[in-house]
PDB file of N, CA and C in Angstrom:
ATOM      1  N   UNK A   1     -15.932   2.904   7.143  1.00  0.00           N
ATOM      2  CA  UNK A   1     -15.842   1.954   8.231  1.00  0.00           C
ATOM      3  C   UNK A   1     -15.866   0.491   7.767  1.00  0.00           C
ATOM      4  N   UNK A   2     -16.538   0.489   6.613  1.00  0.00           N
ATOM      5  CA  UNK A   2     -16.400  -1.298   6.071  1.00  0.00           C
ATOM      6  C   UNK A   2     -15.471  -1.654   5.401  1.00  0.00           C
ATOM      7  N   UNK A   3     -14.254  -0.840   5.070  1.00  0.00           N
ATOM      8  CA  UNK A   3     -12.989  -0.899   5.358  1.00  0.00           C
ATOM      9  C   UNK A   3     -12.188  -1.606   6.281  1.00  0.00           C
ATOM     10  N   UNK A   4     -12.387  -0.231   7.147  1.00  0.00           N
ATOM     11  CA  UNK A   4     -11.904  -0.904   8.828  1.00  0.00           C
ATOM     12  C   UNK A   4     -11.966  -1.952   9.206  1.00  0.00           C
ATOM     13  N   UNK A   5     -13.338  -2.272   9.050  1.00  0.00           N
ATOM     14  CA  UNK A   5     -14.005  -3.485   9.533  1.00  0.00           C
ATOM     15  C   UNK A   5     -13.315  -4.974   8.516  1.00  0.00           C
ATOM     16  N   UNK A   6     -13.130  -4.663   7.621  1.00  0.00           N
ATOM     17  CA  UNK A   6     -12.830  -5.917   6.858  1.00  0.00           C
ATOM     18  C   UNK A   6     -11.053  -6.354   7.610  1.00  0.00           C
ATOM     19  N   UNK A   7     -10.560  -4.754   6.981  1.00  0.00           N
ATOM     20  CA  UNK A   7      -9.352  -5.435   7.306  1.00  0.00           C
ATOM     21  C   UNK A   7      -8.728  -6.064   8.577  1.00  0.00           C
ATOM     22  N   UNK A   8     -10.018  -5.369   9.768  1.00  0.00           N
ATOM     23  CA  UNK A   8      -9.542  -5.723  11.078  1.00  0.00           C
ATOM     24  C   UNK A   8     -10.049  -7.243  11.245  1.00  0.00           C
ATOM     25  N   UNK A   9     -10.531  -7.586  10.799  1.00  0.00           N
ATOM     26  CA  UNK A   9     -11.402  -8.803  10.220  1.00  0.00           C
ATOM     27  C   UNK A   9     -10.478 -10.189  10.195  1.00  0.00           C
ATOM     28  N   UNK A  10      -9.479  -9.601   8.736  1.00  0.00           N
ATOM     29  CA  UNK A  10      -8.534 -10.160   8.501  1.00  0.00           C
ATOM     30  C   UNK A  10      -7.076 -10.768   8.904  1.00  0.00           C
ATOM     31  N   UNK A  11      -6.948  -9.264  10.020  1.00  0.00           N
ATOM     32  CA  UNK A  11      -6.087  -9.150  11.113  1.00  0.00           C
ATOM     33  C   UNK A  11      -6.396 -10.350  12.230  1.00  0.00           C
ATOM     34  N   UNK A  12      -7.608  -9.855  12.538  1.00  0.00           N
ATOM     35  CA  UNK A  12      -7.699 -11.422  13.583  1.00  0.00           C
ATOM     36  C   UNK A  12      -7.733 -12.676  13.373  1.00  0.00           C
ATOM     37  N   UNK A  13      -8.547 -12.586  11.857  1.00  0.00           N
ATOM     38  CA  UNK A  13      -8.543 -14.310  12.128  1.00  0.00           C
ATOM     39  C   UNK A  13      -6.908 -15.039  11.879  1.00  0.00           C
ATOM     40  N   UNK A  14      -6.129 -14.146  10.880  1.00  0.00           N
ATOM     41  CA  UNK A  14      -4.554 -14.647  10.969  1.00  0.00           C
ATOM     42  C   UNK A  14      -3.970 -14.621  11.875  1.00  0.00           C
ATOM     43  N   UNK A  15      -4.131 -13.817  13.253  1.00  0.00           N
ATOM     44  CA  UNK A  15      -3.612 -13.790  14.643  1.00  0.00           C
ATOM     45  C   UNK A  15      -4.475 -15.672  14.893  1.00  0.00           C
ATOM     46  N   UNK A  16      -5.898 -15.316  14.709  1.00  0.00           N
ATOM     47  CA  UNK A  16      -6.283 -16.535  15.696  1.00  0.00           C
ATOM     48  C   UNK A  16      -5.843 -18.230  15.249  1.00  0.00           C
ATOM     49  N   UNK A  17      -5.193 -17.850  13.416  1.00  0.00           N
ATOM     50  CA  UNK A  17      -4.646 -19.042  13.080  1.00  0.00           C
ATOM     51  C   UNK A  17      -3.569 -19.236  13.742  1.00  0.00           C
ATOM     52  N   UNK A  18      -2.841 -18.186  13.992  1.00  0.00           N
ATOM     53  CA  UNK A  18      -1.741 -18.398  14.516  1.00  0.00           C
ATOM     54  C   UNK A  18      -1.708 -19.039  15.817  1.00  0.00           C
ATOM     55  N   UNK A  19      -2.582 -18.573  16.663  1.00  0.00           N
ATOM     56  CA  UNK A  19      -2.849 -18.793  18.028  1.00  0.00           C
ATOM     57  C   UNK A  19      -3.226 -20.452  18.366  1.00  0.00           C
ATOM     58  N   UNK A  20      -4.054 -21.051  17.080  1.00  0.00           N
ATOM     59  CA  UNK A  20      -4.574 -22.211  17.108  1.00  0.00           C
ATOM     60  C   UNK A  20      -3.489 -23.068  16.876  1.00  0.00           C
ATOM     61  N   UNK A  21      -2.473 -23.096  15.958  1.00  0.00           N
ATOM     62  CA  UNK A  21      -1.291 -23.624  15.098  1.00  0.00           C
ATOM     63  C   UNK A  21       0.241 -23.513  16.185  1.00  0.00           C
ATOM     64  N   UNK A  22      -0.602 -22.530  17.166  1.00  0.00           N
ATOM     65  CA  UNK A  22       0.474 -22.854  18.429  1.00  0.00           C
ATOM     66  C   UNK A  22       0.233 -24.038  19.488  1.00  0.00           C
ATOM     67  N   UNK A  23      -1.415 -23.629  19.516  1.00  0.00           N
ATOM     68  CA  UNK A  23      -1.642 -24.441  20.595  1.00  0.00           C
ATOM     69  C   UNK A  23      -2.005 -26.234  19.978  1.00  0.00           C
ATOM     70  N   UNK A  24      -1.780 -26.138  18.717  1.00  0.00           N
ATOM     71  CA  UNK A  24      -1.875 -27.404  18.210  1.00  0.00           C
ATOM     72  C   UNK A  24      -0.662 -28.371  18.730  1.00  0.00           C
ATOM     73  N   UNK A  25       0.552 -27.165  18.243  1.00  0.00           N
ATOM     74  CA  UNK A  25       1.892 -27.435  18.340  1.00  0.00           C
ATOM     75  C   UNK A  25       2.094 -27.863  19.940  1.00  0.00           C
ATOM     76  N   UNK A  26       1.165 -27.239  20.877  1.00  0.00           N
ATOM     77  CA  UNK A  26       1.581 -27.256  22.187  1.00  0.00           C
ATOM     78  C   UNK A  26       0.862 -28.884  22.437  1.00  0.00           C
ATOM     79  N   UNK A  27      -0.382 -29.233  22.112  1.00  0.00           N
ATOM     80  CA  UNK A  27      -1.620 -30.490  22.739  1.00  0.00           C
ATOM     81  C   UNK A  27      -0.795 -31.327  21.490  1.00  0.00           C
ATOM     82  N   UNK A  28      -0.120 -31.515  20.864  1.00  0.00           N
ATOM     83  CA  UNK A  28       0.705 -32.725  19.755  1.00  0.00           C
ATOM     84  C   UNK A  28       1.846 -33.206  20.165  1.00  0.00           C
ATOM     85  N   UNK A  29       2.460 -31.866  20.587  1.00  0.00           N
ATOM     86  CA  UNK A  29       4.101 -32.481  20.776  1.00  0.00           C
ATOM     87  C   UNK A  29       4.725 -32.064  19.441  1.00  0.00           C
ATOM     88  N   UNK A  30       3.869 -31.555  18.283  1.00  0.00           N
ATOM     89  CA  UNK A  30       4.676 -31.624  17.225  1.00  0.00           C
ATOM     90  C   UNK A  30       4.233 -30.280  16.411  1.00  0.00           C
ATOM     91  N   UNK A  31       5.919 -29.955  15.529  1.00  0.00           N
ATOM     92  CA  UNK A  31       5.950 -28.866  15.078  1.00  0.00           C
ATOM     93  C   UNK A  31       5.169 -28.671  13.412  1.00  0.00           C
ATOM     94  N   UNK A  32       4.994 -28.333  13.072  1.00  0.00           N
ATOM     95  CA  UNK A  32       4.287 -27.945  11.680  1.00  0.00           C
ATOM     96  C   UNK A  32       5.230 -29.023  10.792  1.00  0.00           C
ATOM     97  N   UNK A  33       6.380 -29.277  10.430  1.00  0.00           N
ATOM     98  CA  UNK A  33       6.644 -30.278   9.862  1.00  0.00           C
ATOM     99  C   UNK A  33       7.026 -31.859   9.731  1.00  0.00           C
ATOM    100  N   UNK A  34       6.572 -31.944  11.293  1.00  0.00           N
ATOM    101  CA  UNK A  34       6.575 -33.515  12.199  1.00  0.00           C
ATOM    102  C   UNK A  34       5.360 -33.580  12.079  1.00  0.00           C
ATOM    103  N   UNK A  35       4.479 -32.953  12.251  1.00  0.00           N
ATOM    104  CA  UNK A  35       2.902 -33.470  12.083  1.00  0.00           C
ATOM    105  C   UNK A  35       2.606 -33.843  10.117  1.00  0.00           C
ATOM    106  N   UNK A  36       2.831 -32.635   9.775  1.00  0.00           N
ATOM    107  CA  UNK A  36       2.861 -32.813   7.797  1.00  0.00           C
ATOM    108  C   UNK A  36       3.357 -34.391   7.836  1.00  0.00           C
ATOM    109  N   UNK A  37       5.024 -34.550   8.680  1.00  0.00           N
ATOM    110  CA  UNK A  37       5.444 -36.131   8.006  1.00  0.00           C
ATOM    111  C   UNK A  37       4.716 -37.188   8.608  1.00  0.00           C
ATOM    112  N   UNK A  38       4.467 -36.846  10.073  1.00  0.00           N
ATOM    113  CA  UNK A  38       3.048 -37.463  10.494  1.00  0.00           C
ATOM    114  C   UNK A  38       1.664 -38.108   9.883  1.00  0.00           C
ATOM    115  N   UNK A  39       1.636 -37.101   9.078  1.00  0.00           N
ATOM    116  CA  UNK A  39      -0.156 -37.257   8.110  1.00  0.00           C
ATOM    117  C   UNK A  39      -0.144 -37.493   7.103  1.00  0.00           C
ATOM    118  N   UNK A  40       1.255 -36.846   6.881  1.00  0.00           N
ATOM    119  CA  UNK A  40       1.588 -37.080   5.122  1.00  0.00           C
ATOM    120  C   UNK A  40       1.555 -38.158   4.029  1.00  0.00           C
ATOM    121  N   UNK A  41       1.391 -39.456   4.859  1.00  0.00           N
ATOM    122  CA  UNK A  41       0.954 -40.736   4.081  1.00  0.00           C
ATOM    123  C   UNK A  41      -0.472 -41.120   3.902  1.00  0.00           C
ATOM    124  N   UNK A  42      -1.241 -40.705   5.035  1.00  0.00           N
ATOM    125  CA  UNK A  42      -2.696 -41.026   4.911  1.00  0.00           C
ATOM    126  C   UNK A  42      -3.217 -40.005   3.859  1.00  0.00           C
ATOM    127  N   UNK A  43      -2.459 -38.914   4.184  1.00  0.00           N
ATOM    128  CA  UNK A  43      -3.080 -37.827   2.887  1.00  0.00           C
ATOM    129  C   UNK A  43      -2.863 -37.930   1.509  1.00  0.00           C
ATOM    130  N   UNK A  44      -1.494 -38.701   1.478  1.00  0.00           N
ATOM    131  CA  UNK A  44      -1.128 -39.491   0.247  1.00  0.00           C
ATOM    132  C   UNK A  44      -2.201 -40.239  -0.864  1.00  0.00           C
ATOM    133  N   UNK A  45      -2.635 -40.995   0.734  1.00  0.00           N
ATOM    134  CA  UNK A  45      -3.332 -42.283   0.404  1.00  0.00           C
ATOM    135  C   UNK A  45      -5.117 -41.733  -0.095  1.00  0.00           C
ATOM    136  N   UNK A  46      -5.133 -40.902   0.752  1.00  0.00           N
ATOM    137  CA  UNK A  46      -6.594 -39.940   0.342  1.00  0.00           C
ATOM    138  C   UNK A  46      -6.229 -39.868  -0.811  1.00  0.00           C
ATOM    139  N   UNK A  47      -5.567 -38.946  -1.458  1.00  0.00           N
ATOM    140  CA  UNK A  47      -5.717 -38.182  -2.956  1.00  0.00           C
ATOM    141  C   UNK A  47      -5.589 -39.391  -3.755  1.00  0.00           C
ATOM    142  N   UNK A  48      -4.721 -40.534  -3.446  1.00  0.00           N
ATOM    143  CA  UNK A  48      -4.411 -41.213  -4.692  1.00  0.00           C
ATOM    144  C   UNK A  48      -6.092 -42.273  -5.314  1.00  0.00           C
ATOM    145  N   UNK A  49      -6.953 -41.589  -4.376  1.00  0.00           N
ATOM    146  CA  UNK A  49      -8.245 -42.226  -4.429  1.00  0.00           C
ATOM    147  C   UNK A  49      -9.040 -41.541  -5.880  1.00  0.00           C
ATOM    148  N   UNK A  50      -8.255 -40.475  -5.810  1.00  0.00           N
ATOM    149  CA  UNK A  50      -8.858 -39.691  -7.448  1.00  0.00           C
ATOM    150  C   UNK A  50     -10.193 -39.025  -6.786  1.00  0.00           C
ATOM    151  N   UNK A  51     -10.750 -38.961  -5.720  1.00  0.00           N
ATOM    152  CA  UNK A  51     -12.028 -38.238  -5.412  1.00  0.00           C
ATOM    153  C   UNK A  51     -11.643 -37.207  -5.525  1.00  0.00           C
ATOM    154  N   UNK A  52     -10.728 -36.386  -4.703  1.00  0.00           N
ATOM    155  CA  UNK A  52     -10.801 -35.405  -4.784  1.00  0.00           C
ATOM    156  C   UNK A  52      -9.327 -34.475  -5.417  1.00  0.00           C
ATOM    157  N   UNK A  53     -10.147 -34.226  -6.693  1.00  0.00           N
ATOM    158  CA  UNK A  53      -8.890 -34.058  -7.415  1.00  0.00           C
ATOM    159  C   UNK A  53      -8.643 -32.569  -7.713  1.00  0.00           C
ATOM    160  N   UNK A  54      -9.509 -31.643  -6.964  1.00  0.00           N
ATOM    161  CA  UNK A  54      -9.097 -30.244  -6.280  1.00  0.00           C
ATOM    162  C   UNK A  54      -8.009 -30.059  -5.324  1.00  0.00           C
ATOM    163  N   UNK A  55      -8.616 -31.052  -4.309  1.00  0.00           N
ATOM    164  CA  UNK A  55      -7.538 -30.849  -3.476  1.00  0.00           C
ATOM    165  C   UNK A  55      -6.388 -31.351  -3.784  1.00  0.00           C
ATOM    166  N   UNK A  56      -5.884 -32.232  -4.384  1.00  0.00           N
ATOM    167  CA  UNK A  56      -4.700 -32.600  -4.990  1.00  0.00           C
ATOM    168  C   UNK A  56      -3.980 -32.083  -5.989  1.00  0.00           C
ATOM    169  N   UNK A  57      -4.790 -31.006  -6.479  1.00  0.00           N
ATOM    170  CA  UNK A  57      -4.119 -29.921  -7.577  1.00  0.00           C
ATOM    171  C   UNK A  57      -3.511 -28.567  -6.802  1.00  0.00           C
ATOM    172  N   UNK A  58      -4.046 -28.176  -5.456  1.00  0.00           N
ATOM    173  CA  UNK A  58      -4.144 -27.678  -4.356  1.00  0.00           C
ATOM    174  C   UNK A  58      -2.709 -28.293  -3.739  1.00  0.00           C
ATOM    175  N   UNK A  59      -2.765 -29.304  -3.282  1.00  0.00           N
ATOM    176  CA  UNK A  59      -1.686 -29.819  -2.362  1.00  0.00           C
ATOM    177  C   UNK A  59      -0.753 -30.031  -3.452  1.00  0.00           C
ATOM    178  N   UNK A  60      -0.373 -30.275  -4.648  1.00  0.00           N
ATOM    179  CA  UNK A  60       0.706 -30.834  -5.263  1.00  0.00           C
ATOM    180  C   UNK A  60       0.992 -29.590  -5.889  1.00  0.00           C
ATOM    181  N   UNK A  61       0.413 -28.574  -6.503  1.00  0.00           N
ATOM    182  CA  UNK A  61       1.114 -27.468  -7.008  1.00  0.00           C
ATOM    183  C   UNK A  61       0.731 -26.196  -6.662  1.00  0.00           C
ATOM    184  N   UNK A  62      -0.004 -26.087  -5.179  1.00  0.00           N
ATOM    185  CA  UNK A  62      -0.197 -24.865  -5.221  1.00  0.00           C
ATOM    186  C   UNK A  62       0.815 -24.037  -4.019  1.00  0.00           C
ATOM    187  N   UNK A  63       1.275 -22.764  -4.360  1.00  0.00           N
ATOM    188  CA  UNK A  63       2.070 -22.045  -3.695  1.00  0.00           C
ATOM    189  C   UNK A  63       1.664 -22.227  -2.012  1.00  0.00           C
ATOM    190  N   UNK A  64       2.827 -23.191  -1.329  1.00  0.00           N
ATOM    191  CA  UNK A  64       3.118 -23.029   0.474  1.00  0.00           C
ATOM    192  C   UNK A  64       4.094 -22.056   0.944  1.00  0.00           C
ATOM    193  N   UNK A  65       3.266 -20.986   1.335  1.00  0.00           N
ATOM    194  CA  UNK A  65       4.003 -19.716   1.791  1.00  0.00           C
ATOM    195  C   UNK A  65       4.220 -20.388   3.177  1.00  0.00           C
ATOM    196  N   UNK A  66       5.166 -19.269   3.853  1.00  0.00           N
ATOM    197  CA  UNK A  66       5.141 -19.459   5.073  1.00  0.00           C
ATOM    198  C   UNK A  66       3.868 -18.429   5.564  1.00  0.00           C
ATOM    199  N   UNK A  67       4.043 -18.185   7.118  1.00  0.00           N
ATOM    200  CA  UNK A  67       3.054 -17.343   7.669  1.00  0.00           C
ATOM    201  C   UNK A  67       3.319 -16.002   7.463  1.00  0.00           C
ATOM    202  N   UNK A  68       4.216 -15.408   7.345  1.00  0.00           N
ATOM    203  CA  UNK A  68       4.251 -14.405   6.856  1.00  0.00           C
ATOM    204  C   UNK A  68       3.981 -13.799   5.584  1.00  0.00           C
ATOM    205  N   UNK A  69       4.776 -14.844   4.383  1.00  0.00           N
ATOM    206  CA  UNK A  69       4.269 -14.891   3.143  1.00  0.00           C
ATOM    207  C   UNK A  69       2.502 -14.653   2.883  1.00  0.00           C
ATOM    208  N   UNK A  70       2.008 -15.808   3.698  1.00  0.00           N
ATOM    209  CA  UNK A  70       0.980 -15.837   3.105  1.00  0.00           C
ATOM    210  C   UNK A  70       0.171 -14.712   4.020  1.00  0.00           C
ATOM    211  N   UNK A  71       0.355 -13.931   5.185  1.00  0.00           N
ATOM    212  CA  UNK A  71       0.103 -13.170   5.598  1.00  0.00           C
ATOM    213  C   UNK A  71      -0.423 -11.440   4.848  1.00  0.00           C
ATOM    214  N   UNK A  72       1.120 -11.598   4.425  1.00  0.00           N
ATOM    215  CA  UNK A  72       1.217 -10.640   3.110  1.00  0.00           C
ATOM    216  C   UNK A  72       0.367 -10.820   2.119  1.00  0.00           C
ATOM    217  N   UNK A  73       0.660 -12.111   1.196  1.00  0.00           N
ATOM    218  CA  UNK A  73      -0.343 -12.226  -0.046  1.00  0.00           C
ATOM    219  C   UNK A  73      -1.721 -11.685   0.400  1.00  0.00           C
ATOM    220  N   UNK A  74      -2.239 -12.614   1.296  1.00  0.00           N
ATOM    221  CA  UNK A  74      -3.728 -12.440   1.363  1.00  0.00           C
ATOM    222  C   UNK A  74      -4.158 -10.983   1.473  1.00  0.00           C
ATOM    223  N   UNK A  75      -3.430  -9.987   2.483  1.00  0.00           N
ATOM    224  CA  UNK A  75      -3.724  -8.394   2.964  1.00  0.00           C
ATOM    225  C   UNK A  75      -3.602  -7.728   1.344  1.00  0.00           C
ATOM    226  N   UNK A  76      -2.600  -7.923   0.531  1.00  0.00           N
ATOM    227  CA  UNK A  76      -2.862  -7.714  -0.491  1.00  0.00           C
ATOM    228  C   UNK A  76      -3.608  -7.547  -1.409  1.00  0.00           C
ATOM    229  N   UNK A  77      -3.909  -9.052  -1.391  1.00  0.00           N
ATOM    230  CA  UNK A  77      -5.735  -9.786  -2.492  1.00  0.00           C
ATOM    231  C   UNK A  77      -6.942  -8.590  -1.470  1.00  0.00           C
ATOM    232  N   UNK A  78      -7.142  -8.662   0.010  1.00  0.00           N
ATOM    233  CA  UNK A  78      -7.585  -7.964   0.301  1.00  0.00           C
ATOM    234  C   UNK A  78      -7.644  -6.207  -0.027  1.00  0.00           C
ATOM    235  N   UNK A  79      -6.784  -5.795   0.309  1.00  0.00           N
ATOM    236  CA  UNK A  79      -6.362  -4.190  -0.391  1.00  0.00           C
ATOM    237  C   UNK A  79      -6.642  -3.721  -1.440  1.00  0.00           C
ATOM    238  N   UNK A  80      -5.977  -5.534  -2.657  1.00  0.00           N
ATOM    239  CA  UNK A  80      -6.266  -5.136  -3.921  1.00  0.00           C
ATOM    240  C   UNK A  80      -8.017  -4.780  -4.362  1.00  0.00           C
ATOM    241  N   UNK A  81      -8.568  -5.620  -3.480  1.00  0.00           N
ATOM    242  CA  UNK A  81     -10.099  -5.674  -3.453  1.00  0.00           C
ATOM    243  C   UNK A  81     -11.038  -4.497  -3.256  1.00  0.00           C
ATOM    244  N   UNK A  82     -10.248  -3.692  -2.238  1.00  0.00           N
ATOM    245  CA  UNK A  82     -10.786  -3.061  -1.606  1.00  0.00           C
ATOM    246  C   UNK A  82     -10.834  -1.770  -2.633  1.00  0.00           C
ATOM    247  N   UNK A  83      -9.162  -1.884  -3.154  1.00  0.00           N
ATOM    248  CA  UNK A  83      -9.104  -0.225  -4.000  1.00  0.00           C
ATOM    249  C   UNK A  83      -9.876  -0.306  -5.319  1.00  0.00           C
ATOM    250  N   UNK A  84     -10.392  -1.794  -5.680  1.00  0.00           N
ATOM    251  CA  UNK A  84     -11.050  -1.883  -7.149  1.00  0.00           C
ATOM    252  C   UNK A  84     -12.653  -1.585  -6.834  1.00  0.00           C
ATOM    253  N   UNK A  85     -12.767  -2.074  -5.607  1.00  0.00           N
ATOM    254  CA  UNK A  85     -14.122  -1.178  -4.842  1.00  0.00           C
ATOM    255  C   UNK A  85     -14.838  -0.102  -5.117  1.00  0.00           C
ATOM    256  N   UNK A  86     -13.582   1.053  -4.753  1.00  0.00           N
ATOM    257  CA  UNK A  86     -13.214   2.669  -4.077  1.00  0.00           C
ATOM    258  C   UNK A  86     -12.937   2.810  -5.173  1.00  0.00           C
ATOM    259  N   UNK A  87     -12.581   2.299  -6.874  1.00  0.00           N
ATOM    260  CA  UNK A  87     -12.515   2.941  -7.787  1.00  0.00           C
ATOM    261  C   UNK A  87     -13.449   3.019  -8.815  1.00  0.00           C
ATOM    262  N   UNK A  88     -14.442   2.318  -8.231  1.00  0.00           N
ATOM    263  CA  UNK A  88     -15.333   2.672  -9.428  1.00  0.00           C
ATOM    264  C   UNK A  88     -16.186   3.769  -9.328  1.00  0.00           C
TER     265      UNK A  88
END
């Protein structure tokens, strides 16, 4: 059951991103890449501060799936988790 439980886990909260990333889209006016060009300079302006230089290793080279993509990856990393679990 802590199986079940994880993966159903996983299932929702990517439904409830989804759900949030709609209704963002709905209270903005703007779609996932009008808001990015929207923010995209102040966030610029954040990183080029050198504080935080995770997140800028993060935002400048790390893999932007779409929602499905990253839908997939993650159930994966999950699964993969799960069977290295169940195999020992």
């Amino acid at each position: 059951m802590p199986v079940v439980a994880a993966v159903n886990a996983y299932v929702i909260g990517a439904v409830r991103r989804e759900i949030a990333e709609r209704r963002a889209e709905r209270a903005t006016g703007m779609d996932k890449q009008q808001w990015q060009a929207a923010h995209g300079p102040y966030l610029e302006r954040t990183l080029a501060t050198g504080r935080f230089p995770a997140l800028a290793t993060v935002v400048r080279d790390g893999a932007h799936l779409d929602a499905d993509e990253t839908f997939r990856t993650g159930l994966d990393f999950l699964l993969d988790g799960i069977e290295a679990r169940i195999s020992r």
